[in-house]
Protein backbone atom coordinates (compact mmCIF):
# COMPACT_ATOMS: atom_id res chain seq x y z
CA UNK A 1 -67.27 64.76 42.30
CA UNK A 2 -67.82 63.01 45.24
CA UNK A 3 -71.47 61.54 45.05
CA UNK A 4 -69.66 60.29 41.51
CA UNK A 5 -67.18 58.98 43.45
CA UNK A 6 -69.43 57.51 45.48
CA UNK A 7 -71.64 56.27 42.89
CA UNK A 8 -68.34 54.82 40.54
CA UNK A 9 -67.13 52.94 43.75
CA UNK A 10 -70.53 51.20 44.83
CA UNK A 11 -71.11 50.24 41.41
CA UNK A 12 -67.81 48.55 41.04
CA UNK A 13 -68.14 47.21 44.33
CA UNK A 14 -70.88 45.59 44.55
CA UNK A 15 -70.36 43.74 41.49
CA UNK A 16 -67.01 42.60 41.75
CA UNK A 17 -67.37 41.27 45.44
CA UNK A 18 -70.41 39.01 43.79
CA UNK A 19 -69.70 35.49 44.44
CA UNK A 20 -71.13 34.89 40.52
CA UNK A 21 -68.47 37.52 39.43
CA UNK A 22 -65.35 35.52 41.76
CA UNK A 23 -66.56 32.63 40.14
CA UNK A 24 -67.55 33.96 36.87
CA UNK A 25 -64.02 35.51 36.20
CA UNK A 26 -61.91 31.92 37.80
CA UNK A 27 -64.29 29.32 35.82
CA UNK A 28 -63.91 31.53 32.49
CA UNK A 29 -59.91 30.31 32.02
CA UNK A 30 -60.95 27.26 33.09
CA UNK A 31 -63.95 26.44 31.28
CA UNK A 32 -61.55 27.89 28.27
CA UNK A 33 -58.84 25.49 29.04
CA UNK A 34 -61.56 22.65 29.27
CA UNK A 35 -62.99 23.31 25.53
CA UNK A 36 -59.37 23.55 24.36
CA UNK A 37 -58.41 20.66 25.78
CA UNK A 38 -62.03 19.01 24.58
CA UNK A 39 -61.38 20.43 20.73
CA UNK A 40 -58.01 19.12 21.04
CA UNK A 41 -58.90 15.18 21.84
CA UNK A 42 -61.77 15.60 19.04
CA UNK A 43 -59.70 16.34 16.60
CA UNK A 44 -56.77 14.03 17.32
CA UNK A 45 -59.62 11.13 17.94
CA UNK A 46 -58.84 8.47 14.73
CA UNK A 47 -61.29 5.69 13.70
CA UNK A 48 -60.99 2.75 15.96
CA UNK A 49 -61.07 0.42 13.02
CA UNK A 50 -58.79 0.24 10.32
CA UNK A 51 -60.04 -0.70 6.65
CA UNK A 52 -59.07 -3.63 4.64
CA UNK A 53 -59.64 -2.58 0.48
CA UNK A 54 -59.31 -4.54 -2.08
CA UNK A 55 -57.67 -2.93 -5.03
CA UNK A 56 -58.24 -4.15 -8.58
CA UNK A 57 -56.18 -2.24 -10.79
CA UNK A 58 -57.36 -3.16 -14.46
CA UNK A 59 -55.23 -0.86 -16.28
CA UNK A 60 -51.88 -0.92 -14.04
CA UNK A 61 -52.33 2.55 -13.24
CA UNK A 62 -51.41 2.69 -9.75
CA UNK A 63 -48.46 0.24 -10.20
CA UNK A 64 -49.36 -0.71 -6.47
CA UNK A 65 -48.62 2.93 -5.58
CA UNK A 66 -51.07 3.59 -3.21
CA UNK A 67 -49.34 2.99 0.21
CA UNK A 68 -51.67 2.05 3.43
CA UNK A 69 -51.69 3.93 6.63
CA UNK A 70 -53.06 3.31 9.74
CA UNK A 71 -56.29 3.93 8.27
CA UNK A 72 -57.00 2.01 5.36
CA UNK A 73 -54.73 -0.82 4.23
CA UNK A 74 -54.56 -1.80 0.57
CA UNK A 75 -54.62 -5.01 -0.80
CA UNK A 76 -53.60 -5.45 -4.34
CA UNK A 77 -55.35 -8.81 -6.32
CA UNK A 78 -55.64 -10.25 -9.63
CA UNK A 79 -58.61 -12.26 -8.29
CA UNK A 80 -61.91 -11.59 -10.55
CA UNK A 81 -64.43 -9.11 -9.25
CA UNK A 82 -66.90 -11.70 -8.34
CA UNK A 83 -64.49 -13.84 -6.17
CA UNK A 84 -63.09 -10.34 -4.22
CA UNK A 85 -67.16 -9.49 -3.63
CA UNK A 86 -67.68 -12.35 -2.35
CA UNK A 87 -64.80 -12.65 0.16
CA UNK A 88 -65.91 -8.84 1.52
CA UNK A 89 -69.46 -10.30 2.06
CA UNK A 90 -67.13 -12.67 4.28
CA UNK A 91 -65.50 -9.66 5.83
CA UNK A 92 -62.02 -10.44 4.44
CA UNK A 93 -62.15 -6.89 3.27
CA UNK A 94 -64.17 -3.73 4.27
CA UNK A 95 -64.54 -3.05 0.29
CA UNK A 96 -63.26 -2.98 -3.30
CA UNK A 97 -61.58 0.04 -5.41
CA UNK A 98 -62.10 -0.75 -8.56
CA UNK A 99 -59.81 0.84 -11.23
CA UNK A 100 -60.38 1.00 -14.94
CA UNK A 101 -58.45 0.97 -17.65
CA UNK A 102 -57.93 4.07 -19.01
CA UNK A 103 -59.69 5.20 -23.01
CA UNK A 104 -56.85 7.19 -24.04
CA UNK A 105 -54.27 9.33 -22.45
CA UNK A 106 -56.44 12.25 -23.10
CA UNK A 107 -58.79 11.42 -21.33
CA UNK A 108 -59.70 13.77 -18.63
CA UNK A 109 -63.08 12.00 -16.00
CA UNK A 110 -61.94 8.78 -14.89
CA UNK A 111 -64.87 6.91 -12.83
CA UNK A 112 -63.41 5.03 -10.11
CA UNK A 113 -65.32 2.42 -8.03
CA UNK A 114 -65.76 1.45 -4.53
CA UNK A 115 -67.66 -1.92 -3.89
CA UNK A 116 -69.27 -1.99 -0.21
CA UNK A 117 -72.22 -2.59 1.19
CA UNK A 118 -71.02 -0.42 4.16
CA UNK A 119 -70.74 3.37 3.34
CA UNK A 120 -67.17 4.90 3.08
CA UNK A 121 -66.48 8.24 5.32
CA UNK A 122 -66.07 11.65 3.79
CA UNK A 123 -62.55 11.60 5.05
CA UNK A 124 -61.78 8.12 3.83
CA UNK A 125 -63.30 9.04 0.06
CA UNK A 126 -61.01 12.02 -0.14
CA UNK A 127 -58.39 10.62 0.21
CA UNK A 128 -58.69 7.66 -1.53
CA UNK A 129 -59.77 10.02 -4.85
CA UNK A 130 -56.85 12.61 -4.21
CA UNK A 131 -54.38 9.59 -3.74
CA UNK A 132 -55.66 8.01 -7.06
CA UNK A 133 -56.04 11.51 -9.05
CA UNK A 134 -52.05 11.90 -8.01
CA UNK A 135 -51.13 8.47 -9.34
CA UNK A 136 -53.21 9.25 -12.96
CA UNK A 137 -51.01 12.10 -13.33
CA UNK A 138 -48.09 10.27 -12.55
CA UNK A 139 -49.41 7.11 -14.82
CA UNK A 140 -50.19 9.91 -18.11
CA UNK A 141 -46.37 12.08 -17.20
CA UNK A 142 -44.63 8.72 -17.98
CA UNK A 143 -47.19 7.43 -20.64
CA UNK A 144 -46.37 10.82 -22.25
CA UNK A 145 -42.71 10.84 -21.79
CA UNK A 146 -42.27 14.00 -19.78
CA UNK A 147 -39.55 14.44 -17.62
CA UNK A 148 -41.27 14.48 -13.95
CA UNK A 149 -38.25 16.79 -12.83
CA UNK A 150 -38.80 19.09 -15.48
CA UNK A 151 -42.38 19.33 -15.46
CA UNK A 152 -42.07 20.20 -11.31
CA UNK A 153 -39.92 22.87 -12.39
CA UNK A 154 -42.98 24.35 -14.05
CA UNK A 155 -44.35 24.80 -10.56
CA UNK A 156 -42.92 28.52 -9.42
CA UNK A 157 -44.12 29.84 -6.41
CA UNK A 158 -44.88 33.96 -6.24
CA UNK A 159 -43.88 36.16 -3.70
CA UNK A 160 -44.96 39.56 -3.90
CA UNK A 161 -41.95 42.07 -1.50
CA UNK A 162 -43.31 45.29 -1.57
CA UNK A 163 -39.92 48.12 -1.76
CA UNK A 164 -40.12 52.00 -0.86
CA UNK A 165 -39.29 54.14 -3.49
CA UNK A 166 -38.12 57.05 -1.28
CA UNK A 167 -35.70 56.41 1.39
CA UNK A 168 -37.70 57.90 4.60
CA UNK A 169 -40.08 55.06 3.74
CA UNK A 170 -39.51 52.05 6.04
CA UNK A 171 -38.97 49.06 3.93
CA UNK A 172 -41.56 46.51 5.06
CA UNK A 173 -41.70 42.93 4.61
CA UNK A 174 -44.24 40.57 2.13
CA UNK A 175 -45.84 39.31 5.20
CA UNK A 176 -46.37 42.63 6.95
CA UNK A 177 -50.27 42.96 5.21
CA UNK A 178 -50.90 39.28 6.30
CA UNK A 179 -49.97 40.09 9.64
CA UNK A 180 -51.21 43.50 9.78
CA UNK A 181 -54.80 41.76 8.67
CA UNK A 182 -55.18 39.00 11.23
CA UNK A 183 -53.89 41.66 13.75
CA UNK A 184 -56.84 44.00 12.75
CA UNK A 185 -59.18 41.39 12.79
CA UNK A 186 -58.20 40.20 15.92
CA UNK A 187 -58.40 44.18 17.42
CA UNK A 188 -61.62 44.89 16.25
CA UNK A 189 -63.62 41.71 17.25
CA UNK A 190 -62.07 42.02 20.67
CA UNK A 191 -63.65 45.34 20.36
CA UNK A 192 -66.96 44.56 19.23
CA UNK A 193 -67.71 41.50 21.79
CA UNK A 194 -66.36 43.98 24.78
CA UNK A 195 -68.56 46.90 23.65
CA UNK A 196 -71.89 44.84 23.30
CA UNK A 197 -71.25 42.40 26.46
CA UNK A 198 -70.71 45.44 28.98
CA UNK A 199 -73.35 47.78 27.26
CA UNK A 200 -75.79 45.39 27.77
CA UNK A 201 -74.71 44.59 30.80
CA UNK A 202 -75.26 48.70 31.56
CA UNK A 203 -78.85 48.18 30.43
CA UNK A 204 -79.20 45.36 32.27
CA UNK A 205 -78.17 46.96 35.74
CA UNK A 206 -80.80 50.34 34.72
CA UNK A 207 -83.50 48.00 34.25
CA UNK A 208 -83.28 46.34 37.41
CA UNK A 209 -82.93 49.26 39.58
CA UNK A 210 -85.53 51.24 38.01
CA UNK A 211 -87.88 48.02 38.23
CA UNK A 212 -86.76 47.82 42.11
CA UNK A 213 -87.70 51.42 42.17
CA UNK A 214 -84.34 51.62 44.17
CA UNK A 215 -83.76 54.70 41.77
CA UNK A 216 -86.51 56.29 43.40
CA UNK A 217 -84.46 56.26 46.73
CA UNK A 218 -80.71 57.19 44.87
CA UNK A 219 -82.18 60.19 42.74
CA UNK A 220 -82.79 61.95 46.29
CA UNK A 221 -79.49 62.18 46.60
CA UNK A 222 -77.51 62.79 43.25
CA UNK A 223 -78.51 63.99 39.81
CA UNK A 224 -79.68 61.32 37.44
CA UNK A 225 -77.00 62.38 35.03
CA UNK A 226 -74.36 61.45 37.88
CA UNK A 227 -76.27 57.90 38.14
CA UNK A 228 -75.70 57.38 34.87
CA UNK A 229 -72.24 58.21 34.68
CA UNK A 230 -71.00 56.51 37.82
CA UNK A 231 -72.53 53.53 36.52
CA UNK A 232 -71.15 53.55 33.03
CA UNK A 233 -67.91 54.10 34.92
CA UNK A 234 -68.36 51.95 37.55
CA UNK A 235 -69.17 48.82 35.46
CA UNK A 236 -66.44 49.54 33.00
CA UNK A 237 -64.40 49.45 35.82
CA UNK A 238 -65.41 45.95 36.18
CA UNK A 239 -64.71 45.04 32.41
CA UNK A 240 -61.48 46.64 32.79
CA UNK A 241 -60.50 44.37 36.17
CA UNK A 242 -61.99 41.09 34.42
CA UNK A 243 -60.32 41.49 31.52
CA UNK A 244 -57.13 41.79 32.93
CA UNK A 245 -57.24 38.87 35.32
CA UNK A 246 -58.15 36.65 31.99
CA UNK A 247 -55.37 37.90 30.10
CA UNK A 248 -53.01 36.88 33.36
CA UNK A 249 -54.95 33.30 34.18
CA UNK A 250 -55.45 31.89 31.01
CA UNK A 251 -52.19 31.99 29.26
CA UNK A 252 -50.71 30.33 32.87
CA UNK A 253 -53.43 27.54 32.18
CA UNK A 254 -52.89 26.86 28.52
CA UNK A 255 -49.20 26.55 28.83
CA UNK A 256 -49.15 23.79 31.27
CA UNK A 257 -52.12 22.03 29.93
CA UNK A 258 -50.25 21.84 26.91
CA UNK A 259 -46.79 20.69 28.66
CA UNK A 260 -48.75 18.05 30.48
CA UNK A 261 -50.85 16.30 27.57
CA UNK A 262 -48.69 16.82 25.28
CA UNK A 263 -50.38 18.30 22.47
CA UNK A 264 -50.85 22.08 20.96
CA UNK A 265 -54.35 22.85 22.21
CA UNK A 266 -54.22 25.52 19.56
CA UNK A 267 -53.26 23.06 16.48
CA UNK A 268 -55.17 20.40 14.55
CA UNK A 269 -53.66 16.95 14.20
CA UNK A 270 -52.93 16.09 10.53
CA UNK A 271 -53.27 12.61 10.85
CA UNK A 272 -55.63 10.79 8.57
CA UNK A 273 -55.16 13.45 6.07
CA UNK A 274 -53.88 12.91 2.89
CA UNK A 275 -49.62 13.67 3.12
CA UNK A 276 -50.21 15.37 -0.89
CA UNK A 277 -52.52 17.48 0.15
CA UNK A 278 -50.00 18.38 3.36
CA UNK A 279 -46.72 18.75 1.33
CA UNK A 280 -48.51 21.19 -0.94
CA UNK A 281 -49.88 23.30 1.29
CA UNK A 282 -46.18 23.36 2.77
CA UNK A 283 -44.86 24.71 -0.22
CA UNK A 284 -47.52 26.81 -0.80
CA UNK A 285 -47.02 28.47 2.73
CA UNK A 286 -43.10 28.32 2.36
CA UNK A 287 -41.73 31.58 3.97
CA UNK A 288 -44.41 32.12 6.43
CA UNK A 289 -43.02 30.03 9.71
CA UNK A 290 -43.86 31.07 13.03
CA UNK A 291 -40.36 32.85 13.63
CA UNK A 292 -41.17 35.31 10.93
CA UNK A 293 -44.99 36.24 11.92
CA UNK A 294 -43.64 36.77 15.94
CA UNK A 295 -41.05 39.41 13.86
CA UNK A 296 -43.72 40.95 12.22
CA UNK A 297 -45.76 41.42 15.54
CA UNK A 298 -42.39 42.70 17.49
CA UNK A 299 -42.06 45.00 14.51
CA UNK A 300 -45.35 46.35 14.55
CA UNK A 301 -45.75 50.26 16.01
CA UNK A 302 -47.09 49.31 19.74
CA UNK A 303 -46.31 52.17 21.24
CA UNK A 304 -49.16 53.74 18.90
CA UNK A 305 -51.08 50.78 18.35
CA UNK A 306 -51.74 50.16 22.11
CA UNK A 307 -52.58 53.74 23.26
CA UNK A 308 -55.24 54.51 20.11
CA UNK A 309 -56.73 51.00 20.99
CA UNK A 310 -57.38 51.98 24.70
CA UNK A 311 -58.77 55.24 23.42
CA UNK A 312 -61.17 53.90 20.85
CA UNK A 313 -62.03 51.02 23.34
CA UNK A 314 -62.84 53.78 25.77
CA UNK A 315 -64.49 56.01 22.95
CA UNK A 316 -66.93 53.32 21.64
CA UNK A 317 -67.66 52.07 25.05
CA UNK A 318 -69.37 55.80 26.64
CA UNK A 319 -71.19 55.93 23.36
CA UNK A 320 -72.46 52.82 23.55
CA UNK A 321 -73.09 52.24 27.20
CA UNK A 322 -74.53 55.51 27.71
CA UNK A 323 -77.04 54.78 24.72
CA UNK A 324 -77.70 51.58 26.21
CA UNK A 325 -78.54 53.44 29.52
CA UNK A 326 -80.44 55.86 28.08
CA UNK A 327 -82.89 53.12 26.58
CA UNK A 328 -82.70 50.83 29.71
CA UNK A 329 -84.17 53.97 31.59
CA UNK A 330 -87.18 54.18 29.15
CA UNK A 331 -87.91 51.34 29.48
CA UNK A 332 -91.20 49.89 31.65
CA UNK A 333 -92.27 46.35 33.40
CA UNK A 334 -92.36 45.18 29.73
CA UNK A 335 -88.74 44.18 29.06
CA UNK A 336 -89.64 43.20 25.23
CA UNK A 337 -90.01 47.08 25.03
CA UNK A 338 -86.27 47.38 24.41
CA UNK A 339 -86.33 45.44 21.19
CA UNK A 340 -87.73 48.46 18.93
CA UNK A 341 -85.43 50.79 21.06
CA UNK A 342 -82.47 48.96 21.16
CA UNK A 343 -82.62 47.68 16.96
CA UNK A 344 -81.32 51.75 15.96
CA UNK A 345 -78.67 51.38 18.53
CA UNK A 346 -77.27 47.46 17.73
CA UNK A 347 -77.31 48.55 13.78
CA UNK A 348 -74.12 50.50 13.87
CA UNK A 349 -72.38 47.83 15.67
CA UNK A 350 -72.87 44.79 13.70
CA UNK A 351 -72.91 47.22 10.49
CA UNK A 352 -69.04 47.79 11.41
CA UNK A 353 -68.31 44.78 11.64
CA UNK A 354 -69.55 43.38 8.23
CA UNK A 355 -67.68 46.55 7.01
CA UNK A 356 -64.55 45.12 8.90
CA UNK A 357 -63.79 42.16 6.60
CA UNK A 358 -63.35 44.45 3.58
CA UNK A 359 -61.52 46.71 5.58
CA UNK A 360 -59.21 44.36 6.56
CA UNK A 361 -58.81 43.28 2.66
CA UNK A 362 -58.68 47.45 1.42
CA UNK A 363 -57.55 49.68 4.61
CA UNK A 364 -56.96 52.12 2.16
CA UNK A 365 -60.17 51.78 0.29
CA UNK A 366 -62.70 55.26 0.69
CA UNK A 367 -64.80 52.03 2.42
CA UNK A 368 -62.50 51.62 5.22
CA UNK A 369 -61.16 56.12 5.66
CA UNK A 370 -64.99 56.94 6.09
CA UNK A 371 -66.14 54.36 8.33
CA UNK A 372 -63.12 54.84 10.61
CA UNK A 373 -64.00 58.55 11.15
CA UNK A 374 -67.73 57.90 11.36
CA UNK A 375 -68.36 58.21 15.34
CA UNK A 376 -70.59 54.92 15.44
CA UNK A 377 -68.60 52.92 13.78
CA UNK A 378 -64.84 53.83 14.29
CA UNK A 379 -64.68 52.23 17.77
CA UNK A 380 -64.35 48.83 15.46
CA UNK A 381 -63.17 49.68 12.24
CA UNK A 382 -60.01 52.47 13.39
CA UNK A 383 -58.66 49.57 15.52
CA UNK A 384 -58.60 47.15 12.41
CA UNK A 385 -56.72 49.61 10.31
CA UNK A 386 -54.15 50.70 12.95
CA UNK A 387 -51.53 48.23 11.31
CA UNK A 388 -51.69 49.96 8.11
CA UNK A 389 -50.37 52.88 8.48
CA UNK A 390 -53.69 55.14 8.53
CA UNK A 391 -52.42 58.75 7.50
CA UNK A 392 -51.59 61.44 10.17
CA UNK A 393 -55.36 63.62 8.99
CA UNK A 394 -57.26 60.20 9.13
CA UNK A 395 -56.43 59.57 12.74
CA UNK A 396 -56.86 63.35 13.93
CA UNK A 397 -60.33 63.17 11.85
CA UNK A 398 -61.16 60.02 13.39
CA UNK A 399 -60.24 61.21 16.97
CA UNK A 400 -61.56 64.47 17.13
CA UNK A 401 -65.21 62.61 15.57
CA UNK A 402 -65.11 60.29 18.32
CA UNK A 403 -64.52 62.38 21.49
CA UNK A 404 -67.13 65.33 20.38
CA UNK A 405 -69.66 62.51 19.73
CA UNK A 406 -69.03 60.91 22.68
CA UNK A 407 -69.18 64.49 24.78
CA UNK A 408 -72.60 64.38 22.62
CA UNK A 409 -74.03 61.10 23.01
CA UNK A 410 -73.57 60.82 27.13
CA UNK A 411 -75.23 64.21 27.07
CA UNK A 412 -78.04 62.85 24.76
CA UNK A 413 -78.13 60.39 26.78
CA UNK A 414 -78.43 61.39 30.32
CA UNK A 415 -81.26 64.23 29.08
CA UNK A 416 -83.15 60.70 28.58
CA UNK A 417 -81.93 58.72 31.31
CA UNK A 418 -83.33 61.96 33.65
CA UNK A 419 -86.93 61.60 32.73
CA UNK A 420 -87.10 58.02 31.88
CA UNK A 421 -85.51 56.59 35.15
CA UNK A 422 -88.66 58.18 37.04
CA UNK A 423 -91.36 57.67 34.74
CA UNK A 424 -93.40 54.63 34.77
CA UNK A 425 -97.17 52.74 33.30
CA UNK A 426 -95.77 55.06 29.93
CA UNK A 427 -95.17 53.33 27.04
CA UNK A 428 -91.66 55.00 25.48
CA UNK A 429 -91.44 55.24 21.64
CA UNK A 430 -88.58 57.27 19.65
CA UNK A 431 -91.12 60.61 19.51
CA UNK A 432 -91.77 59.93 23.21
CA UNK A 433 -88.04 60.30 23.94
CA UNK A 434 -87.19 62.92 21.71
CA UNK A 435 -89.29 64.81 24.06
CA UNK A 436 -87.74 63.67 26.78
CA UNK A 437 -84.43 65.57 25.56
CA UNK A 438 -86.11 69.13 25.48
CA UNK A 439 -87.58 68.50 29.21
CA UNK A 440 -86.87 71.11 31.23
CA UNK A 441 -85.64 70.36 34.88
């Protein structure tokens, strides 16, 4: 226990008294704060010019509806088509909209058009067609003699509130499954990116030493197994302490940034949008305001939710990492050797987390029960169910899988890493290594 010791300590050491790592872990948050603050300006950047159209409304459709804004400014005229083209080719106006009369009130494809010798911008032609398509409608509800108060009655919005039937149910709300999906999401990307960043990171640090043929030197003094463990440990150590000095530093730089430019870095403008387009998406999303999703989180079972996520977190990573060492050890000069090796290994991982977006749609589904008790791939999927209240058998399934596969795996691996670390000018393949395993010392 004490060469581990010894081993855990250097290998935490001597990485996280780097100068790249001190400045790797302070420039993160920052470079984080830069691209929100970056993304932020972008998207609240308008066009520096606004547009002067011409509108030429043949029908009286529009009944001069369509208001300006600080993007395009409407001019309504009488004038004849020729005499308004021929004052834009004097650049009184940016362009012409030209609007037809309409064939009948049934009609259903109206062609509108814009006269310019300069091309309009995506945003610009949106709106301008969702502005007109809204002023149709309102042009055929009066032509028709609807009521426009009754006819928005017609519009009923659906809320679907889930209710126990037995009363040692809790009674959850109809935005718990929203929440509980972004939530998973959220949990098992987190896990994904940590898992591949610091098992490659594992390989990374086995290459080099075995390359060094510093391992030749360390092996005279521990087991390889030891090596391998202190290392996985070691380096997750790291993880662990970088992790936790971004979750401290970058909320402290976000919420200033924001107090001091005065913007949400996290929110894009709406301006130059078209307000329609805005109010109905209001109404659509009535009942889901920010107080409501913060109860949902509060509500949410942390005190299981937390604990499980460390474990599977920890689970996922000693599989991983200790497969990643395992392969880093087998590997020669030729670093392009670890593509065939490593391809078996990445698989799992990006397999769970294609299976993630339907589990986060169906946590119930047979999909989502299976895949969170498979070893290789309940690391990411487990964590993105957790909000769902997986059943008590699932979990103890799941959990039981993961720690007897990880006992398995890290002893896999280090019957690899043992041979591999010291053997060199061989090429490994996957027969080569399954010989490795039955080695005797």
């Amino acid at each position: 226990m004490n060469k581990l010791w010894l081993i855990i300590k250097r290998e935490y050491l001597s990485r996280v008294t780097k100068k790249s790592f001190i400045l790797t872990t302070l420039l993160t948050p920052l470079g984080i704060l830069v691209f929100s603050l970056v993304v932020g300006l972008i998207f609240s950047y308008d066009t520096d010019q606004a547009q002067k159209i011409a509108v030429k409304d043949v029908g009286g459709i529009l009944n001069e509806g369509l208001e300006s804004n600080k993007n395009i400014n409407y001019v309504y005229s009488n004038e004849s088509l020729d005499s308004l083209k021929a004052k834009t080719l004097r650049n009184e106006y940016n362009g012409i909209l030209l609007i037809p009369a309409l064939d009948s009130i049934n009609t259903k494809r109206v062609e509108i058009l814009y006269y310019s010798d300069d091309k309009l911008s995506v945003e610009s032609s949106v709106t301008i067609q969702n502005r007109v398509k809204a002023k149709i409608k309102d042009y055929k509800i009066v032509a028709l003699g609807i009521d426009p108060e009754k006819l928005d009655n017609l519009n009923t919005r659906i809320s679907l509130n889930p209710e126990p039937i037995s009363d040692t149910v809790e009674d959850i709300s109809s935005m718990s499954t929203m929440v509980g999906s972004i939530l998973g999401g959220v949990m098992g990307y987190m896990m994904f990116f940590i898992i591949l960043f610091y098992g490659m990171m594992v390989l990374k640090s086995v290459m080099e030493e075995k390359t060094n043929r510093i391992v030749e030197i360390i092996i005279s003094s521990v087991k390889p197994f030891q090596l391998m463990l202190g290392k996985i440990i070691g380096i997750g150590g790291v993880g662990f302490t970088q992790i936790a000095i971004w979750f401290i530093l970058i909320p402290l730089m976000l919420i200033p940034a924001q107090l001091i430019f005065g913007f949400d870095t996290g929110t894009i403008p709406t301006e130059g949008v078209d307000p329609e387009i805005i109010q109905q998406q209001m109404k659509d999303s009535a009942g889901f305001g920010i107080t409501e999703i913060v109860n949902e989180l509060m509500g949410q079972n942390w005190a299981l939710i937390i604990p499980l996520f460390i474990f599977y977190f920890l689970g996922g990573y000693f599989i991983y990492t200790s497969l990643f060492a395992a392969v880093g050890s087998a590997i020669g000069d030729d670093i392009n050797e670890s593509n065939a090796l490593l391809m078996p290994i990445m698989m799992p991982i990006i397999l769970a987390v294609y299976i993630m977006f339907r589990v986060v749609a169906l946590p119930q589904s047979n999909l989502a029960i299976w895949s969170s008790i498979f070893p290789l791939t309940s690391p990411i999927i487990m964590p993105a169910r957790l909000s769902a209240d997986v059943p008590l058998w699932q979990l103890v399934a799941s959990v039981l899988s993961l720690v007897l596969s990880g006992i398995f795996f890290v002893w896999l691996s280090g019957r690899i890493y043992r041979v591999g670390i010291l053997m060199y000018g061989k090429k490994a393949s996957f027969k080569e290594l399954a010989k490795w395993i039955f080695y005797k010392s």
